[in-house]
C-alpha atoms as a PDB file:
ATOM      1  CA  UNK A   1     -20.310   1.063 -25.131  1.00  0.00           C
ATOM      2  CA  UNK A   2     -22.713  -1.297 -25.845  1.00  0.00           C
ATOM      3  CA  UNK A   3     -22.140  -3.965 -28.856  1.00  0.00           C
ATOM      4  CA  UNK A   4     -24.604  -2.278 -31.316  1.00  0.00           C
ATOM      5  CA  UNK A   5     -22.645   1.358 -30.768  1.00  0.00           C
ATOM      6  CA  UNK A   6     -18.892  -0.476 -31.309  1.00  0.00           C
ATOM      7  CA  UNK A   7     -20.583  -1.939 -34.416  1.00  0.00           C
ATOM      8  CA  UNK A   8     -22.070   1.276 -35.630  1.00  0.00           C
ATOM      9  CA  UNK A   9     -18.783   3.205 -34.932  1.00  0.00           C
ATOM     10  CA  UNK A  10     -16.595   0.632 -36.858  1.00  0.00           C
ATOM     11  CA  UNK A  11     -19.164   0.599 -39.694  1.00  0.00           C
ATOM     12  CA  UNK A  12     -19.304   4.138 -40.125  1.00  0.00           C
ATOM     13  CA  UNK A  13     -15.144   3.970 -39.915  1.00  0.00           C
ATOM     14  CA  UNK A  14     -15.540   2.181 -42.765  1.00  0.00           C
ATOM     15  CA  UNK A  15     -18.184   3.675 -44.622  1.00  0.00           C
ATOM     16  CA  UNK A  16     -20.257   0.809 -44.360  1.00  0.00           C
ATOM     17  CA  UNK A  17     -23.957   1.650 -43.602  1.00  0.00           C
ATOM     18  CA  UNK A  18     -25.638  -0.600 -41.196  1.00  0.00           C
ATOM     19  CA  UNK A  19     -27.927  -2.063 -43.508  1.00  0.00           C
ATOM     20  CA  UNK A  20     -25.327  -3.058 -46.435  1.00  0.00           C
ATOM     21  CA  UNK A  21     -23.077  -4.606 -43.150  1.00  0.00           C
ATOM     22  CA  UNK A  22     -25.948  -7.048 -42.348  1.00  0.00           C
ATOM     23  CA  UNK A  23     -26.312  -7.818 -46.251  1.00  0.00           C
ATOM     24  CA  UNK A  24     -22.502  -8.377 -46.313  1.00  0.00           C
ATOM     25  CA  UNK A  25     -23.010 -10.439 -43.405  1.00  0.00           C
ATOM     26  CA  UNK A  26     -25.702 -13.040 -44.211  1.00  0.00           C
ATOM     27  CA  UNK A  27     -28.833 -11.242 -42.251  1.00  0.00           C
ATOM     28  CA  UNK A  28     -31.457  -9.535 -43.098  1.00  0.00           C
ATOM     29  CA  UNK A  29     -31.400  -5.723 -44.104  1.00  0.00           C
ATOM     30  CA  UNK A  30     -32.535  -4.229 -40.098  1.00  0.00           C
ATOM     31  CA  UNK A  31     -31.220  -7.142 -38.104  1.00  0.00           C
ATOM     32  CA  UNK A  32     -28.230  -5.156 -36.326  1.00  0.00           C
ATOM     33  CA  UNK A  33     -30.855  -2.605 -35.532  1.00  0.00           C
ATOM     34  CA  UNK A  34     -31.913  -5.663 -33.098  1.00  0.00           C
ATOM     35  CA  UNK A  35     -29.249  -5.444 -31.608  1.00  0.00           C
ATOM     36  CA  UNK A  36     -29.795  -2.232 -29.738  1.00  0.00           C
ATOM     37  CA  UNK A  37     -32.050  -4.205 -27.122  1.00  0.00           C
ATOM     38  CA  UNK A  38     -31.211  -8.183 -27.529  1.00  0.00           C
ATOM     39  CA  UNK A  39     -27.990 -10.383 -27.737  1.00  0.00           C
ATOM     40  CA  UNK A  40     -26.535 -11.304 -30.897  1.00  0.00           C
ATOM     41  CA  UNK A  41     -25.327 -15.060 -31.514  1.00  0.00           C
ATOM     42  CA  UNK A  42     -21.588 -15.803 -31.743  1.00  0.00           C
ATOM     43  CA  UNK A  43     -22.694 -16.807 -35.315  1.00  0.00           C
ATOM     44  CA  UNK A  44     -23.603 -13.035 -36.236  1.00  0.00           C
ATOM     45  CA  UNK A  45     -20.827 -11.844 -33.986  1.00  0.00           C
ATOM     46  CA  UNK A  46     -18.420 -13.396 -35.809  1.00  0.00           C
ATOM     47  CA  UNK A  47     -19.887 -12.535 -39.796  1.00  0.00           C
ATOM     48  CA  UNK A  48     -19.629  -8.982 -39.144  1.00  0.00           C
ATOM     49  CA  UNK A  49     -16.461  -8.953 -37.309  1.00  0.00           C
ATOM     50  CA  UNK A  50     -15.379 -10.824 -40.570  1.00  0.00           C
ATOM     51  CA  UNK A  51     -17.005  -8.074 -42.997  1.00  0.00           C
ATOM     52  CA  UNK A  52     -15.182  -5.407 -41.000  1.00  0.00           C
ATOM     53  CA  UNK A  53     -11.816  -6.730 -40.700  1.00  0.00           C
ATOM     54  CA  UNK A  54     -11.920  -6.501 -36.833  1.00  0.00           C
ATOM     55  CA  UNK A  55     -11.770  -9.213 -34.300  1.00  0.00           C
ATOM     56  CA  UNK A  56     -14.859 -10.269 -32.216  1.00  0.00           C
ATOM     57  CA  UNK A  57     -13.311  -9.233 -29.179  1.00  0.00           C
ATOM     58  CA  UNK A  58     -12.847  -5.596 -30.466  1.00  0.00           C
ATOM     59  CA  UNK A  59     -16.869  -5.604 -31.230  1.00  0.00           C
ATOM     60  CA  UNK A  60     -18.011  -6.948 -27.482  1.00  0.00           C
ATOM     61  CA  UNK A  61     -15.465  -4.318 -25.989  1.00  0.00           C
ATOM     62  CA  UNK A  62     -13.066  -7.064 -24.335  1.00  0.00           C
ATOM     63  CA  UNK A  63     -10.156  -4.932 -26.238  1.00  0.00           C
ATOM     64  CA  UNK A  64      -9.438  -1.578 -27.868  1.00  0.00           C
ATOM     65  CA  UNK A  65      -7.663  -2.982 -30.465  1.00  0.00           C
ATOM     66  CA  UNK A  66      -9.264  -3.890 -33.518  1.00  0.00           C
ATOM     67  CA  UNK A  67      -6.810  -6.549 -35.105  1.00  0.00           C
ATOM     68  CA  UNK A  68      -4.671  -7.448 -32.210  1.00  0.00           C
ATOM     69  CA  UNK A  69      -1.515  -8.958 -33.567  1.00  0.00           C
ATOM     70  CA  UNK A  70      -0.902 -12.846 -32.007  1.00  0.00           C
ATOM     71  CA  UNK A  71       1.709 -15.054 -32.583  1.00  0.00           C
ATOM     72  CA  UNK A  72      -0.462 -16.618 -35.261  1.00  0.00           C
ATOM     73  CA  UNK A  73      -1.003 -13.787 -37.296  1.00  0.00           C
ATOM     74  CA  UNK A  74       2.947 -12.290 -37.242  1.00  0.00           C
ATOM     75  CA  UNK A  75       4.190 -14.023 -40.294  1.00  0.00           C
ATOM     76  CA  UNK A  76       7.969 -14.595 -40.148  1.00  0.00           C
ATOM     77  CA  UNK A  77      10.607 -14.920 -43.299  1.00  0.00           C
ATOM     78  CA  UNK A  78      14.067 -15.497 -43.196  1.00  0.00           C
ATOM     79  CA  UNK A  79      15.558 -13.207 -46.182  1.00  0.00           C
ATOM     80  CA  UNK A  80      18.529 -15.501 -46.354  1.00  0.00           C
ATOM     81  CA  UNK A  81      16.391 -18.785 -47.319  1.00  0.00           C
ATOM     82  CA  UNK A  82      17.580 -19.312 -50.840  1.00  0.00           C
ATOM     83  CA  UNK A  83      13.671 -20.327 -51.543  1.00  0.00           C
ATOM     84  CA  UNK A  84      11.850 -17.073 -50.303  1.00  0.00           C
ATOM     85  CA  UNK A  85      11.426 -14.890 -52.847  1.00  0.00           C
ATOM     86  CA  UNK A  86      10.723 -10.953 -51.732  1.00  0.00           C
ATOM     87  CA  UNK A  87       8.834  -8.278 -53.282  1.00  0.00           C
ATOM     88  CA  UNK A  88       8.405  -4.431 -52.810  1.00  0.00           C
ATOM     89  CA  UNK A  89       5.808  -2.277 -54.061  1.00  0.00           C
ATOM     90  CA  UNK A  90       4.175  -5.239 -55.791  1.00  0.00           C
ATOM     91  CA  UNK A  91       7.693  -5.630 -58.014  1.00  0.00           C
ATOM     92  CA  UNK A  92      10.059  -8.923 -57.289  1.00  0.00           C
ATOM     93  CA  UNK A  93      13.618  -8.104 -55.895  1.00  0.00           C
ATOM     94  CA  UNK A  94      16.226  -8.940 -57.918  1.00  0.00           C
ATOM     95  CA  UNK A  95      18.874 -12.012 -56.654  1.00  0.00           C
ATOM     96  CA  UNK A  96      21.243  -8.589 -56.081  1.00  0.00           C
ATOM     97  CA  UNK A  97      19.407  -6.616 -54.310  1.00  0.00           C
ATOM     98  CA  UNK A  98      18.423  -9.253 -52.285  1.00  0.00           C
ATOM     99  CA  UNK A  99      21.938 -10.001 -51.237  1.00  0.00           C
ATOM    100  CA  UNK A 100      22.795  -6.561 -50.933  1.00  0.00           C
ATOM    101  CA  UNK A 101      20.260  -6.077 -48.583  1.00  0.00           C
ATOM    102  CA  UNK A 102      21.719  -9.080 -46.294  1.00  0.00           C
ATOM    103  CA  UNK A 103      25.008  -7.743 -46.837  1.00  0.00           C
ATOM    104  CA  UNK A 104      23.785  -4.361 -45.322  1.00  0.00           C
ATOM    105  CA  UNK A 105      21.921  -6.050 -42.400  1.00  0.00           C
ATOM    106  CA  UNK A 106      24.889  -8.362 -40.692  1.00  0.00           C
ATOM    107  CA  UNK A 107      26.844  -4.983 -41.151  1.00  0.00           C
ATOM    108  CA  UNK A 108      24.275  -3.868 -38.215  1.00  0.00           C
ATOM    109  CA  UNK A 109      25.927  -2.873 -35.093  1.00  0.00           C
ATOM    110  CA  UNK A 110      23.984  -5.509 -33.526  1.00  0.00           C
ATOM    111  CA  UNK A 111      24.726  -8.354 -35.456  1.00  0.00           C
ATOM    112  CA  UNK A 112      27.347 -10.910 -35.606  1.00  0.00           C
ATOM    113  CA  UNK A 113      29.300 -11.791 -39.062  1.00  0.00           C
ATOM    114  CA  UNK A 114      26.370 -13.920 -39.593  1.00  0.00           C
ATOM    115  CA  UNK A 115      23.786 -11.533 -39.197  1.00  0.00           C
ATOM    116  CA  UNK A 116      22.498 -12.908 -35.977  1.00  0.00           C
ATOM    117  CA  UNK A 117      20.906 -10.771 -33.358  1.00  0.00           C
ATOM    118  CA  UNK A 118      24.008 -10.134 -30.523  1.00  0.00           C
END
């Protein structure tokens, strides 16, 4: 698949039409039609990968997925830091819920008294 068809396919999985992509992008209103017979620059690569949530090397076909998860992008909380405060749904979780979620966790079959991973 060639760069233009993984960037028409994403586009239309998004109901983005070509021409508002390259708008959305910072190029002109055809310029990913170009792209059918000549190499885009990292620059343009890189704009519409941003616009459509995927990662450059989804669109040049060097992977299937679209966001691969990296250790950069896995974001990591510790529920029993005093200072991290969670939410659900878009609503805070109450101090008590909070704790009785810990409580249920180091009651895992896996974890010690301290809810560490055995």
């Amino acid at each position: 698949m060639t760069i233009f068809e993984r960037v028409k396919e994403t586009a239309n999985l998004r109901k983005i039409n070509l021409q508002t992509l390259a708008e959305k992008s910072g190029m002109g209103i055809n310029s990913i039609y170009g792209w059918k017979t000549k190499t885009p620059s990292v620059e343009k690569i890189s704009a519409v990968a941003d616009v459509l949530h995927v990662s450059t090397d989804y669109l040049l076909g060097r992977t299937d997925e679209m966001n691969p998860i990296t250790a950069e992008t896995v974001k990591k909380a510790d529920i029993a830091d005093d200072e991290l405060l969670l939410s659900f749904q878009g609503k805070d979780v109450t101090p008590e819920y909070r704790d009785a979620i810990i409580a249920i966790l180091r009651t895992m079959p896996d974890r010690d008294k301290d809810g560490n991973i055995i």
